[in-house]
N, C-alpha and C. Protein backbone atom coordinates (compact mmCIF):
# COMPACT_ATOMS: atom_id res chain seq x y z
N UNK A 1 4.46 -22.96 11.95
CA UNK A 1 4.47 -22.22 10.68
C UNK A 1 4.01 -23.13 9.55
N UNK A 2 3.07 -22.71 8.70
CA UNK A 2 2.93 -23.26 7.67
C UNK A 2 3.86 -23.51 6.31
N UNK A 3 4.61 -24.74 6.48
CA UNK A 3 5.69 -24.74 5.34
C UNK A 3 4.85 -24.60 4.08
N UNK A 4 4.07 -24.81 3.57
CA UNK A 4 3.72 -24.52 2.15
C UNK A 4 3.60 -23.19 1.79
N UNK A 5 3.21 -22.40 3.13
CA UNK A 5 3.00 -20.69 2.22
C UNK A 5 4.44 -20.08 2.79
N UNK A 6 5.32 -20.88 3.99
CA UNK A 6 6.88 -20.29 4.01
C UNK A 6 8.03 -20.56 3.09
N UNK A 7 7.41 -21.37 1.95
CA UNK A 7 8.21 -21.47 0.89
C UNK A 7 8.00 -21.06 -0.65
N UNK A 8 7.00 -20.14 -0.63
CA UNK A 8 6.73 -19.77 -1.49
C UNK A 8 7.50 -18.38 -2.10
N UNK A 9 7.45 -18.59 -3.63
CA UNK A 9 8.17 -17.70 -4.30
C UNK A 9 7.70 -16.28 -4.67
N UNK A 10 7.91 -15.29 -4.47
CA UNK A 10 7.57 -14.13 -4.69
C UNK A 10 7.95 -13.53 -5.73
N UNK A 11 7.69 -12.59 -7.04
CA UNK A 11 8.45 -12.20 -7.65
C UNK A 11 8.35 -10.63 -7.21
N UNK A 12 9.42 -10.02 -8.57
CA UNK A 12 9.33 -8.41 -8.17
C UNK A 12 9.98 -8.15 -9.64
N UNK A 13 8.88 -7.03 -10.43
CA UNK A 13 8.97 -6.92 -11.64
C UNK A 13 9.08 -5.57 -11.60
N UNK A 14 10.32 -4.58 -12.10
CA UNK A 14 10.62 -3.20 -12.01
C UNK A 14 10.91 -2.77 -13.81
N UNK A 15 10.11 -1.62 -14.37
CA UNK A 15 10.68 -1.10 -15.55
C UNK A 15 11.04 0.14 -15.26
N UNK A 16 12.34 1.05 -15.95
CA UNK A 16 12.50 2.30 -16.03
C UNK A 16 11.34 3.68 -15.69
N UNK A 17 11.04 2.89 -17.23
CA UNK A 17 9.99 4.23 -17.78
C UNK A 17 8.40 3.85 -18.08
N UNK A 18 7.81 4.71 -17.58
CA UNK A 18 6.08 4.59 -18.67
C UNK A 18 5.91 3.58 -19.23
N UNK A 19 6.77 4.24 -20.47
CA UNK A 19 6.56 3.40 -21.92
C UNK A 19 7.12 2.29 -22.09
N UNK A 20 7.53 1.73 -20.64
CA UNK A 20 8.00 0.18 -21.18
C UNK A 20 7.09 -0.54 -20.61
N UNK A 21 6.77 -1.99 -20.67
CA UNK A 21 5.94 -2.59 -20.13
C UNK A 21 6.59 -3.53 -19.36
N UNK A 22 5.70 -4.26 -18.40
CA UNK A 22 6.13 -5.41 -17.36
C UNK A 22 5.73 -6.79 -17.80
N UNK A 23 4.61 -7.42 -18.71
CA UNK A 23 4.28 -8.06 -19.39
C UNK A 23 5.48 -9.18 -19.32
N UNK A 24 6.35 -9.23 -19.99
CA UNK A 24 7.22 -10.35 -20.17
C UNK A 24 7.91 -10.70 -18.72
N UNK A 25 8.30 -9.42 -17.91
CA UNK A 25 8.91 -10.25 -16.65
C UNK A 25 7.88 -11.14 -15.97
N UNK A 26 6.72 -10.58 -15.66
CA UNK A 26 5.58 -11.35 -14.60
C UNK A 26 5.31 -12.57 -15.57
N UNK A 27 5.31 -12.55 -16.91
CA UNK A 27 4.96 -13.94 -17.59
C UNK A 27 6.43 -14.65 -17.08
N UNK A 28 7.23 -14.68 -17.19
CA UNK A 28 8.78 -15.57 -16.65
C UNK A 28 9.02 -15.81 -15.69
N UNK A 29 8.29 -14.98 -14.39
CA UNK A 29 7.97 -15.06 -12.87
C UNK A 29 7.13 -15.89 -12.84
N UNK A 30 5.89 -16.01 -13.32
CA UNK A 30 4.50 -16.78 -12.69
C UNK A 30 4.82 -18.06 -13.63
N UNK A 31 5.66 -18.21 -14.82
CA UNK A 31 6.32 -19.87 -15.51
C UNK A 31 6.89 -20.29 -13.87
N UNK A 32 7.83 -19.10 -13.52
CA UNK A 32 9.12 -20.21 -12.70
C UNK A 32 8.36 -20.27 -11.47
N UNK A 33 7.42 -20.00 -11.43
CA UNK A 33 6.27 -20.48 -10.02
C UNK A 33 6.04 -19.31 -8.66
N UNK A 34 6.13 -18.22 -9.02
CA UNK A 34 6.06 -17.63 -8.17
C UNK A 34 4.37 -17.11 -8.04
N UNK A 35 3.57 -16.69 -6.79
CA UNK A 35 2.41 -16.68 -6.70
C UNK A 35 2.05 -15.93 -6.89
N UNK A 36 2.62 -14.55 -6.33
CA UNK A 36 2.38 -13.56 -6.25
C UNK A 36 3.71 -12.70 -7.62
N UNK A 37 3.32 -11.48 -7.99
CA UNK A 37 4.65 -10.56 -8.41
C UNK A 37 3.92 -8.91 -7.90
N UNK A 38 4.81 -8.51 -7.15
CA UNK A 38 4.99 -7.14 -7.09
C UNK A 38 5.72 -6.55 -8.50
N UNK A 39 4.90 -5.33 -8.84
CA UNK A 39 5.29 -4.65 -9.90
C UNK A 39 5.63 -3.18 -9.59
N UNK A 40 6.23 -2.46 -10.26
CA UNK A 40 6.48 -1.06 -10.40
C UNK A 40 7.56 -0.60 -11.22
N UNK A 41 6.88 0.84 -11.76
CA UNK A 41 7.37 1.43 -13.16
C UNK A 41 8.54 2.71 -11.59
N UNK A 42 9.34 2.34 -12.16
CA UNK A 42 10.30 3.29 -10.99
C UNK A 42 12.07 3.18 -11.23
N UNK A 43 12.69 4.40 -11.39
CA UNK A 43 14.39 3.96 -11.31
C UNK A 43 14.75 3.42 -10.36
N UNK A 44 15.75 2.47 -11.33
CA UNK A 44 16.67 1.57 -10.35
C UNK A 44 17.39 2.35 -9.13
N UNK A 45 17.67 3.71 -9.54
CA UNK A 45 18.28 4.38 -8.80
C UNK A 45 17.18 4.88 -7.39
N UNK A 46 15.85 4.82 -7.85
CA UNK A 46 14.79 5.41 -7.14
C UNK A 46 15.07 4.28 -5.37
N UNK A 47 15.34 5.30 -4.03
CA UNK A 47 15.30 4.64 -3.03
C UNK A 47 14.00 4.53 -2.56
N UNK A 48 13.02 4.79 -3.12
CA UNK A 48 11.78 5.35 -2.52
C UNK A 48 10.51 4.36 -3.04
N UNK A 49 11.20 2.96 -3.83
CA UNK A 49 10.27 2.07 -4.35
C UNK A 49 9.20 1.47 -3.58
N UNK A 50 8.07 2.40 -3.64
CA UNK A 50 7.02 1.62 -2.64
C UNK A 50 6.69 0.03 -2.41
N UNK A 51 6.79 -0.41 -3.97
CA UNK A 51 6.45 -1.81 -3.83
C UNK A 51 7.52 -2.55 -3.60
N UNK A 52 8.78 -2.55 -3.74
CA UNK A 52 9.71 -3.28 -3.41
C UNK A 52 9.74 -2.94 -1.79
N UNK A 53 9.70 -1.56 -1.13
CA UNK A 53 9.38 -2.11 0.39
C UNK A 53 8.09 -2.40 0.94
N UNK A 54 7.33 -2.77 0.16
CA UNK A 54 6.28 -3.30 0.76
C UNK A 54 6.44 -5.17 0.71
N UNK A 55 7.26 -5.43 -0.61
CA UNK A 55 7.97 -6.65 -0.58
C UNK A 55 8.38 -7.30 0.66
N UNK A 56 9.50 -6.40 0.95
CA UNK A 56 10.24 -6.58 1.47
C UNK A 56 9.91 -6.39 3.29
N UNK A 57 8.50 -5.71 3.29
CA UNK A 57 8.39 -5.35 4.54
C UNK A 57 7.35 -6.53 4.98
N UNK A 58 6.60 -7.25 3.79
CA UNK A 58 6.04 -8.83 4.06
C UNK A 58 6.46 -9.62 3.84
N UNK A 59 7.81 -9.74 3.61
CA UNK A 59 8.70 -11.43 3.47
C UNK A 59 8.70 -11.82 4.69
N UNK A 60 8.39 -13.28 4.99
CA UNK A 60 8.46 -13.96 6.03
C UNK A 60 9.55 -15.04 5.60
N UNK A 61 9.83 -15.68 6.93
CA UNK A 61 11.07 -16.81 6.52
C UNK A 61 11.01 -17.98 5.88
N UNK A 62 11.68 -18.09 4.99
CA UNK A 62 11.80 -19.22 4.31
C UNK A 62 10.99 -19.20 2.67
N UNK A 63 10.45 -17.98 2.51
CA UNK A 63 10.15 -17.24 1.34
C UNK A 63 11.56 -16.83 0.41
N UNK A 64 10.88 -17.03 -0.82
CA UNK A 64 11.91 -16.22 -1.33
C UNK A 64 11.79 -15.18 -2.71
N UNK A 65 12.76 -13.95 -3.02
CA UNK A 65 12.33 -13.15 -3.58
C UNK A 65 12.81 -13.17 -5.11
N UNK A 66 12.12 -13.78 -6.50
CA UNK A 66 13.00 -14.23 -7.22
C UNK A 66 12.69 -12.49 -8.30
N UNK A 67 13.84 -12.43 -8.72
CA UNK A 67 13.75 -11.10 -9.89
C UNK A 67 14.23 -11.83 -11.51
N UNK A 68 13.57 -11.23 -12.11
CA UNK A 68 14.38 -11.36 -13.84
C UNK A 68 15.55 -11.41 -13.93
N UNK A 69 16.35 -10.14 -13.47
CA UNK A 69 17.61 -10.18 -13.72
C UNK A 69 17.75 -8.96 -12.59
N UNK A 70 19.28 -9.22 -11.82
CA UNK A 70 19.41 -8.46 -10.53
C UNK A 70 19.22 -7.05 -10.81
N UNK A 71 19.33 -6.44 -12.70
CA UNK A 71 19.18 -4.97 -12.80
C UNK A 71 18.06 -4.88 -12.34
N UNK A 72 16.78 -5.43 -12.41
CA UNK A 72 15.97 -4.92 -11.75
C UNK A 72 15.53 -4.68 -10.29
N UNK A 73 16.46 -5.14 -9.67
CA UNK A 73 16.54 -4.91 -8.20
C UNK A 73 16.64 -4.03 -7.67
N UNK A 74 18.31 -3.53 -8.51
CA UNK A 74 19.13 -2.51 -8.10
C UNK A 74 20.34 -2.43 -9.32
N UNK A 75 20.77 -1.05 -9.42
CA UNK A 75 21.62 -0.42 -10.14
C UNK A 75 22.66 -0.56 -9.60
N UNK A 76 23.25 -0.69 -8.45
CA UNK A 76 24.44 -0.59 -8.19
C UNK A 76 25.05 -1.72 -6.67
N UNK A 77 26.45 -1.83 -6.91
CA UNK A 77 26.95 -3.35 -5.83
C UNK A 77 26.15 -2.85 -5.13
N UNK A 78 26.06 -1.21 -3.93
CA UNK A 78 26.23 -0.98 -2.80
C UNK A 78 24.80 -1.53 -2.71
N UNK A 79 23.44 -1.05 -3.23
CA UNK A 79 22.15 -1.13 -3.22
C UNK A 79 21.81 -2.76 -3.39
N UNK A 80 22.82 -3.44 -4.10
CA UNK A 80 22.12 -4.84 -4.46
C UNK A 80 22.45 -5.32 -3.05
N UNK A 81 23.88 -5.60 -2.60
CA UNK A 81 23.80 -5.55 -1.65
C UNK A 81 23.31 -5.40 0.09
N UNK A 82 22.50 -4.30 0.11
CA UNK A 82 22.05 -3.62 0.64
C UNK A 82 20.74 -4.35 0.83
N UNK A 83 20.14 -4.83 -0.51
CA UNK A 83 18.32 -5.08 -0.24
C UNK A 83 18.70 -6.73 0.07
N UNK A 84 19.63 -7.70 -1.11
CA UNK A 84 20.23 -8.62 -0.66
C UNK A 84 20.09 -9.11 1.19
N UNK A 85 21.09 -8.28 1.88
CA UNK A 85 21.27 -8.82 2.99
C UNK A 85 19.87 -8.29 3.93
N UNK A 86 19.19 -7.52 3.60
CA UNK A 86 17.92 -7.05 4.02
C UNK A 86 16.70 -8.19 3.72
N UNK A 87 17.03 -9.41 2.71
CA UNK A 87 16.48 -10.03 2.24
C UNK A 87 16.85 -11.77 3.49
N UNK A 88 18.45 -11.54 3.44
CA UNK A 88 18.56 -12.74 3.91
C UNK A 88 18.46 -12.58 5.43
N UNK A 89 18.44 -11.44 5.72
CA UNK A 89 18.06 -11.24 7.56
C UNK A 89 17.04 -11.45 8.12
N UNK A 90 16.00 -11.89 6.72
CA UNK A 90 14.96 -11.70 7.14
C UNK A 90 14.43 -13.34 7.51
N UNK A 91 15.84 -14.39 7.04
CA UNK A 91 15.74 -15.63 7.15
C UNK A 91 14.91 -16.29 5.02
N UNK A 92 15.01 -14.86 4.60
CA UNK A 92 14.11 -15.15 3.26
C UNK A 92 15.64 -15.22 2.29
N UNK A 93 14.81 -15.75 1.00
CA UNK A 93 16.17 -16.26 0.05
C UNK A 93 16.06 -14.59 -0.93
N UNK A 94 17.04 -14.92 -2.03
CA UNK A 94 16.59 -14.09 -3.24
C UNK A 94 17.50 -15.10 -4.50
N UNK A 95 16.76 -14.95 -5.01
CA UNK A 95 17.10 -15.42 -6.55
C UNK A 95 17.05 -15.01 -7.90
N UNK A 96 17.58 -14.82 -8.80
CA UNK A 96 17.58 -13.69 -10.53
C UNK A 96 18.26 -15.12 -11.30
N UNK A 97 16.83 -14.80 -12.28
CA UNK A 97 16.71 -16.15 -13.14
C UNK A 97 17.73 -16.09 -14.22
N UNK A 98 18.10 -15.02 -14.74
CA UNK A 98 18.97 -14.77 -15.37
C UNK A 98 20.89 -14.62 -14.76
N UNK A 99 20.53 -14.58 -13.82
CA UNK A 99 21.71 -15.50 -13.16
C UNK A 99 21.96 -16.19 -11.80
N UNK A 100 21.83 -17.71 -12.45
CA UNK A 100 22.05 -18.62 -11.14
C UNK A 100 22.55 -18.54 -9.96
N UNK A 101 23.82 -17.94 -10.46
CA UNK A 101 24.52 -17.70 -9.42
C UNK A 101 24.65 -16.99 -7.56
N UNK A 102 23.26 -16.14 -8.48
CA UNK A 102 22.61 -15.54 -7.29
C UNK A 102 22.13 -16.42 -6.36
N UNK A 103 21.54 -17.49 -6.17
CA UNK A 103 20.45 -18.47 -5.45
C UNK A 103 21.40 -18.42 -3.97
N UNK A 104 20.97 -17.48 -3.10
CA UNK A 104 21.05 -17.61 -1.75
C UNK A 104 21.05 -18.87 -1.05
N UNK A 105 20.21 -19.86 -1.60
CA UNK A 105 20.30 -21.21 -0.84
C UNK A 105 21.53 -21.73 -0.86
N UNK A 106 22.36 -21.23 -1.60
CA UNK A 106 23.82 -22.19 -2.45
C UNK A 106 24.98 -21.60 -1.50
N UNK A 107 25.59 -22.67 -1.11
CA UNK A 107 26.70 -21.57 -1.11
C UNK A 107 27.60 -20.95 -1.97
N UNK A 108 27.75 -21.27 -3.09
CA UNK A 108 28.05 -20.02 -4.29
C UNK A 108 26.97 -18.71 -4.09
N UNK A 109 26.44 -18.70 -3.58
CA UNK A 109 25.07 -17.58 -3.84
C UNK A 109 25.52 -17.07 -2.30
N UNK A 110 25.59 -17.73 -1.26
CA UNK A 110 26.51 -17.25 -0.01
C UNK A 110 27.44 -16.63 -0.33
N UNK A 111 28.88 -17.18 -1.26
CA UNK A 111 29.82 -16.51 -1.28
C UNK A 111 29.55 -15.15 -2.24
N UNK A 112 28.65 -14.94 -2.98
CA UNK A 112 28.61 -13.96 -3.73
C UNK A 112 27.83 -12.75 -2.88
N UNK A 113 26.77 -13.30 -1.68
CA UNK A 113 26.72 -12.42 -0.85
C UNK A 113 27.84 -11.51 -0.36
N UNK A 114 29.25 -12.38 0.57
CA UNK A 114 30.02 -11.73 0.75
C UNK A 114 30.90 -10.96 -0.17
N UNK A 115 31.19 -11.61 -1.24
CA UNK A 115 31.75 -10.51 -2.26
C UNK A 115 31.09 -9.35 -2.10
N UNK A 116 29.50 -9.30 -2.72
CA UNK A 116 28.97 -7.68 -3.13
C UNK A 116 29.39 -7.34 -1.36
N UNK A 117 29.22 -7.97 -0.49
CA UNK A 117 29.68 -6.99 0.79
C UNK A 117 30.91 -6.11 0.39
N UNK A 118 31.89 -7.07 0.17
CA UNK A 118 33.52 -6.26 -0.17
C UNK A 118 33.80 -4.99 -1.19
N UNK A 119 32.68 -5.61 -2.06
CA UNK A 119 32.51 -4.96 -3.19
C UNK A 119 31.74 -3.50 -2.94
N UNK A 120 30.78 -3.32 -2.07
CA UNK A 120 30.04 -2.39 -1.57
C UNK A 120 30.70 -1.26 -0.72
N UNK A 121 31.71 -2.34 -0.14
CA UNK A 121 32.57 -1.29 0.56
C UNK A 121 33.37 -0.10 -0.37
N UNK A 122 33.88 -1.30 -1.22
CA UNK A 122 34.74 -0.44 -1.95
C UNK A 122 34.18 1.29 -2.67
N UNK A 123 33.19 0.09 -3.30
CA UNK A 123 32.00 1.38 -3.80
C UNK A 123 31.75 2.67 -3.31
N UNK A 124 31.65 2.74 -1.63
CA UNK A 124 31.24 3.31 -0.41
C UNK A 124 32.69 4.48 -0.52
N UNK A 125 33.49 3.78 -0.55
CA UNK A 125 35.08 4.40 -0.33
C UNK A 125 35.50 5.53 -1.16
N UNK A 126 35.05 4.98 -2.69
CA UNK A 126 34.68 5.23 -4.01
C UNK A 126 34.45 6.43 -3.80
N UNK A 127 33.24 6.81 -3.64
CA UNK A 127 32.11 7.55 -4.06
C UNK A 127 32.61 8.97 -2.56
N UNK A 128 32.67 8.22 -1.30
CA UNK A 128 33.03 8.96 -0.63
C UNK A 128 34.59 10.32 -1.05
N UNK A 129 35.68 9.81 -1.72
CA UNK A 129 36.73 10.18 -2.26
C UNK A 129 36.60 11.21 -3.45
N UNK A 130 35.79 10.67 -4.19
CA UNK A 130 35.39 11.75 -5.38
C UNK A 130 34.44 12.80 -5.02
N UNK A 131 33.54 12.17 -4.04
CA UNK A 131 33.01 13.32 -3.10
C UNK A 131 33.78 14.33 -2.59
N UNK A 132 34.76 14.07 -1.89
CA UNK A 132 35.97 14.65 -1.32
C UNK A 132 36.33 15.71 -2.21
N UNK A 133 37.04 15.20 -3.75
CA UNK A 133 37.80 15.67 -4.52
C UNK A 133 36.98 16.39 -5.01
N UNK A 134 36.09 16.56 -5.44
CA UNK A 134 35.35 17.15 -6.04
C UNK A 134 35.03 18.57 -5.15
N UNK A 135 34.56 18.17 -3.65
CA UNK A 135 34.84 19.56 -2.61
C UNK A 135 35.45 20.34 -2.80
N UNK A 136 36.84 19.55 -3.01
CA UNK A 136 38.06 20.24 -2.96
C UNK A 136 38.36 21.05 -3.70
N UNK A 137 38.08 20.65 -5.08
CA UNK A 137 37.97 21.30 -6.28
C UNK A 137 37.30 22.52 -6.33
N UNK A 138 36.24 22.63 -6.13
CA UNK A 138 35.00 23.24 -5.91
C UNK A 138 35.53 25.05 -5.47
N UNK A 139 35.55 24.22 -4.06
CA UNK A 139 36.60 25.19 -3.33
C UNK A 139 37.69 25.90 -4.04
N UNK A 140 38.68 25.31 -4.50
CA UNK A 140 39.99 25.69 -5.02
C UNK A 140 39.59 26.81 -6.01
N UNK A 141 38.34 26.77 -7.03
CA UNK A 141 37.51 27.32 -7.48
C UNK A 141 37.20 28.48 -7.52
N UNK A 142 37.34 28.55 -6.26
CA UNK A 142 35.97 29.77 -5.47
C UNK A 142 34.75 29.53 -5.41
N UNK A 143 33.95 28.33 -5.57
CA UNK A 143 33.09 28.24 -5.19
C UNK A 143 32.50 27.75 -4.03
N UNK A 144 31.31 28.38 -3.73
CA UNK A 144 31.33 28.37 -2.09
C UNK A 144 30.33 27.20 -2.09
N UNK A 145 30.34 26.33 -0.84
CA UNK A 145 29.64 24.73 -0.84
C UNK A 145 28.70 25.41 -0.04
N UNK A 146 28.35 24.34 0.06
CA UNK A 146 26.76 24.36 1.44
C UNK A 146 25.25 24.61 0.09
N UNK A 147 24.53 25.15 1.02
CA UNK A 147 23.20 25.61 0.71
C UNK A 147 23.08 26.54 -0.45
N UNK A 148 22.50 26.86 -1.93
CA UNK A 148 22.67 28.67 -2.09
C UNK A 148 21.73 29.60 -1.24
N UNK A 149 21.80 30.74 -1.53
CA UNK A 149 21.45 31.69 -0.83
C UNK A 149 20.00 31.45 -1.36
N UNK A 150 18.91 31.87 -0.76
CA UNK A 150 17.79 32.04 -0.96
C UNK A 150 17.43 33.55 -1.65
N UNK A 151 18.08 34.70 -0.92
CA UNK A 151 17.88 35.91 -0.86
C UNK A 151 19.39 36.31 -1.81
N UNK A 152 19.35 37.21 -3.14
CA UNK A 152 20.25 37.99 -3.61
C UNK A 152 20.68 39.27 -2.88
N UNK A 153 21.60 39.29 -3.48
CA UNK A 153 22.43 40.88 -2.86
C UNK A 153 21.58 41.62 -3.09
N UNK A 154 20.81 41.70 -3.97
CA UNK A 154 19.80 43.19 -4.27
C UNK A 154 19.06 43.56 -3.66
N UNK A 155 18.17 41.67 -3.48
CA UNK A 155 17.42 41.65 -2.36
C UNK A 155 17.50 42.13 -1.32
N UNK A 156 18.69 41.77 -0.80
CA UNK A 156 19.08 42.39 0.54
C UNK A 156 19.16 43.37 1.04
N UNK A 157 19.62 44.40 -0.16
CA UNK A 157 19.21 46.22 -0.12
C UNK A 157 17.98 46.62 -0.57
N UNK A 158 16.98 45.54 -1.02
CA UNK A 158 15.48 46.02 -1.20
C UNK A 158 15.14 45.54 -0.04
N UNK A 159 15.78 44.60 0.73
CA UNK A 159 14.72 44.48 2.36
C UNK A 159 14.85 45.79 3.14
N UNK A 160 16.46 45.61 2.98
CA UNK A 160 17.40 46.84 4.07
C UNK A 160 16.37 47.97 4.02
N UNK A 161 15.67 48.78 2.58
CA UNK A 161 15.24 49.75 2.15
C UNK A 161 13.72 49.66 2.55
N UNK A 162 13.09 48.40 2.61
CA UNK A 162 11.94 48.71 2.91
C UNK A 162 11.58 48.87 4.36
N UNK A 163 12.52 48.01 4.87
CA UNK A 163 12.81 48.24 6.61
C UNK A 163 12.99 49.62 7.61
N UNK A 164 13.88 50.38 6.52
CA UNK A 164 14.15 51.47 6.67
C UNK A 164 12.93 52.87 6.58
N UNK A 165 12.35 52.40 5.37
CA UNK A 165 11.05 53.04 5.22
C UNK A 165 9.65 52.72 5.77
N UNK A 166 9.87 51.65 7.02
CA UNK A 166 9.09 51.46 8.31
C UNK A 166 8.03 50.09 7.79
N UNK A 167 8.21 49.65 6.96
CA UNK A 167 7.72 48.68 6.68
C UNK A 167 7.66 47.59 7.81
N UNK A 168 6.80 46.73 7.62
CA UNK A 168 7.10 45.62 9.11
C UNK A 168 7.71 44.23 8.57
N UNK A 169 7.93 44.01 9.55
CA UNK A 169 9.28 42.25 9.02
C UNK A 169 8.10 41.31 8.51
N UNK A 170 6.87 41.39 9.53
CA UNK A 170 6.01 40.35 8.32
C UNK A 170 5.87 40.54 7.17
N UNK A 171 5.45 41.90 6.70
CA UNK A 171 5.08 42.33 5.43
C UNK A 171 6.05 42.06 4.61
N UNK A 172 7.66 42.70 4.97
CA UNK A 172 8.85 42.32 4.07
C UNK A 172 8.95 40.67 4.26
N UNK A 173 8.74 39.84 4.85
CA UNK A 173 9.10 38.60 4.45
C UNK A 173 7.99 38.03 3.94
N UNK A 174 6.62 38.25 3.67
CA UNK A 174 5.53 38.24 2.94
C UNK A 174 6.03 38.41 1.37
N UNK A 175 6.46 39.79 1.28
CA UNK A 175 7.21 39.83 -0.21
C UNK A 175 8.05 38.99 -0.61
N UNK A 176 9.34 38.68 0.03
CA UNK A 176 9.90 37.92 -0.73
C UNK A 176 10.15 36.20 -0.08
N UNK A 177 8.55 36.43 0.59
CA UNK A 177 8.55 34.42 0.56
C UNK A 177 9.41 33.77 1.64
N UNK A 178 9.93 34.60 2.09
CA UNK A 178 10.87 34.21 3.83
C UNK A 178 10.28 34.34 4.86
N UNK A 179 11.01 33.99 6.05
CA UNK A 179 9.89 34.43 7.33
C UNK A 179 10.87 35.51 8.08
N UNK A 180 10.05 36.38 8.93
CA UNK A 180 10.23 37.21 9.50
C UNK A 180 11.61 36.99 9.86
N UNK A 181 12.16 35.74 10.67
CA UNK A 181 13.36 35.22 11.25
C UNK A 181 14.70 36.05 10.30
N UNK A 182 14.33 35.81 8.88
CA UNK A 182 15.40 35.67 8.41
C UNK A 182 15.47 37.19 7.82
N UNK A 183 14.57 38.41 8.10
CA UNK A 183 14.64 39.13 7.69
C UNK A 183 15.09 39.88 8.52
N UNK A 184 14.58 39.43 9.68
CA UNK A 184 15.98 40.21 11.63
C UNK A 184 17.00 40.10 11.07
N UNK A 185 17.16 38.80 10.36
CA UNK A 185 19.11 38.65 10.91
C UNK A 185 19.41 39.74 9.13
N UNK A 186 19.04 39.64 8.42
CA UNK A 186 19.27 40.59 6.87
C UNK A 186 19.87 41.88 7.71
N UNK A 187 18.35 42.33 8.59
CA UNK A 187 18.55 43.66 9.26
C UNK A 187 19.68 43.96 10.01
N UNK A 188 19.72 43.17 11.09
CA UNK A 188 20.79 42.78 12.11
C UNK A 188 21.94 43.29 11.84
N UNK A 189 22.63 42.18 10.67
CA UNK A 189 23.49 41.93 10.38
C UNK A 189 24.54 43.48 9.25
N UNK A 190 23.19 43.45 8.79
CA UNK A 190 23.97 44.94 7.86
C UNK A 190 23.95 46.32 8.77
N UNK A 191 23.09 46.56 9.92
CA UNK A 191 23.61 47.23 10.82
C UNK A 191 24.74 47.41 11.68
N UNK A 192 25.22 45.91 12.03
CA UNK A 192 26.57 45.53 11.96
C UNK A 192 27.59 46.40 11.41
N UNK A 193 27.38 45.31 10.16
CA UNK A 193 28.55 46.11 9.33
C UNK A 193 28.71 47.74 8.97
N UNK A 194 27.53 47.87 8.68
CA UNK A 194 27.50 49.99 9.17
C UNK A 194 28.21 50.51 10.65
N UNK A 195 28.24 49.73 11.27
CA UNK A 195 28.80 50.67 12.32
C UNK A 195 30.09 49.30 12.91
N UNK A 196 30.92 49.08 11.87
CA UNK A 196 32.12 48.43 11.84
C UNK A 196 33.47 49.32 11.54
N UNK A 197 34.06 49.65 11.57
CA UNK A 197 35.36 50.38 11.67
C UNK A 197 36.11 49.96 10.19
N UNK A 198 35.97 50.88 9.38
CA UNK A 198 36.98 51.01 7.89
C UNK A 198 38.08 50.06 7.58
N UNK A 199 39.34 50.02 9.03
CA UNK A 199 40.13 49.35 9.16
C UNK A 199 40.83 49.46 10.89
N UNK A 200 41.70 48.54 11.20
CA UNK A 200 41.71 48.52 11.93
C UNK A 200 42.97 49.78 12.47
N UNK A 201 42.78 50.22 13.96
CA UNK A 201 43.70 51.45 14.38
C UNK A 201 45.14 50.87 14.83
């Protein structure tokens, strides 16, 4: 392996919005020596950052990935975390100039790995729980979870009606943008209930 290009510094320069510019991070990246900088205008929250996995999908070992400051990495423990150990598996470092502390080579920068681990969990636990509660709530509510309906009640007696008046299932699911499938079971199903019993004997 060539140690001079396996130790080289990479940067990765992320803004919010449009209207902000990248200008000052890549000038503070290419001072602290990095060769290259990947850029992109994308939320922190965004999982879908092309250039950060394209980063990340050419780090070789003994590279390392330095950022401005870890917000631009990632928004949250679980995610910093997340690209973090995706970073050091790869045998590659990461580093944020704006705080030392990060430097993977260190073991302070080790132990802060394992923290955001602990920390990620928690997060995970977090988020899962209010998820929960929030179900729960929901529910308690009357409101019904899952999917919404695609098709309204009205709808359903304008399929019933055109079905009835010999129309064909392509044509009715042509109208309202469904496929045939789902216009059987519309049919199906309210035939059903027409020939269901008032109450029970």
């Amino acid at each position: 392996m060539n140690t001079s290009k396996s130790h080289r510094k990479i940067g990765y320069a992320r803004v919010s919005t449009i209207g902000q510019t990248l200008e000052h991070q890549i000038e503070m990246l290419k001072e602290y020596g990095c060769h290259r900088v990947y850029c992109e205008k994308a939320s922190g929250a965004d999982t879908n950052r092309s250039e950060l996995r394209k980063l990340i999908g050419n780090l070789r070992e003994g590279q390392s990935i330095v950022v401005t400051r870890i917000d631009r990495l990632a928004r949250s423990t679980f995610d910093l975390f997340a690209i973090v150990k995706n970073i050091t598996d790869k045998k590659a470092q990461f580093y944020s100039l704006a705080e030392p502390w990060t430097d993977t080579t260190t073991s302070t920068g080790r132990l802060m790995l394992a923290v955001l681990g602990g920390l990620a969990d928690v997060e995970r636990d977090l988020i899962r729980t209010r998820t929960s509660e929030g179900r729960a709530r929901a529910i308690a509510q009357g409101k019904k979870m899952g999917r919404p309906r695609r098709i309204t009640d009205i709808q359903r007696l304008e399929i019933i009606q055109k079905r009835a008046n010999g129309e064909t299932l392509e044509k009715i699911a042509q109208n309202f943008g469904i496929n045939s499938g789902t216009v059987s079971r519309i049919i199906s199903k309210s035939q059903k209930n027409r020939n269901k019993p008032l109450c029970n004997s």
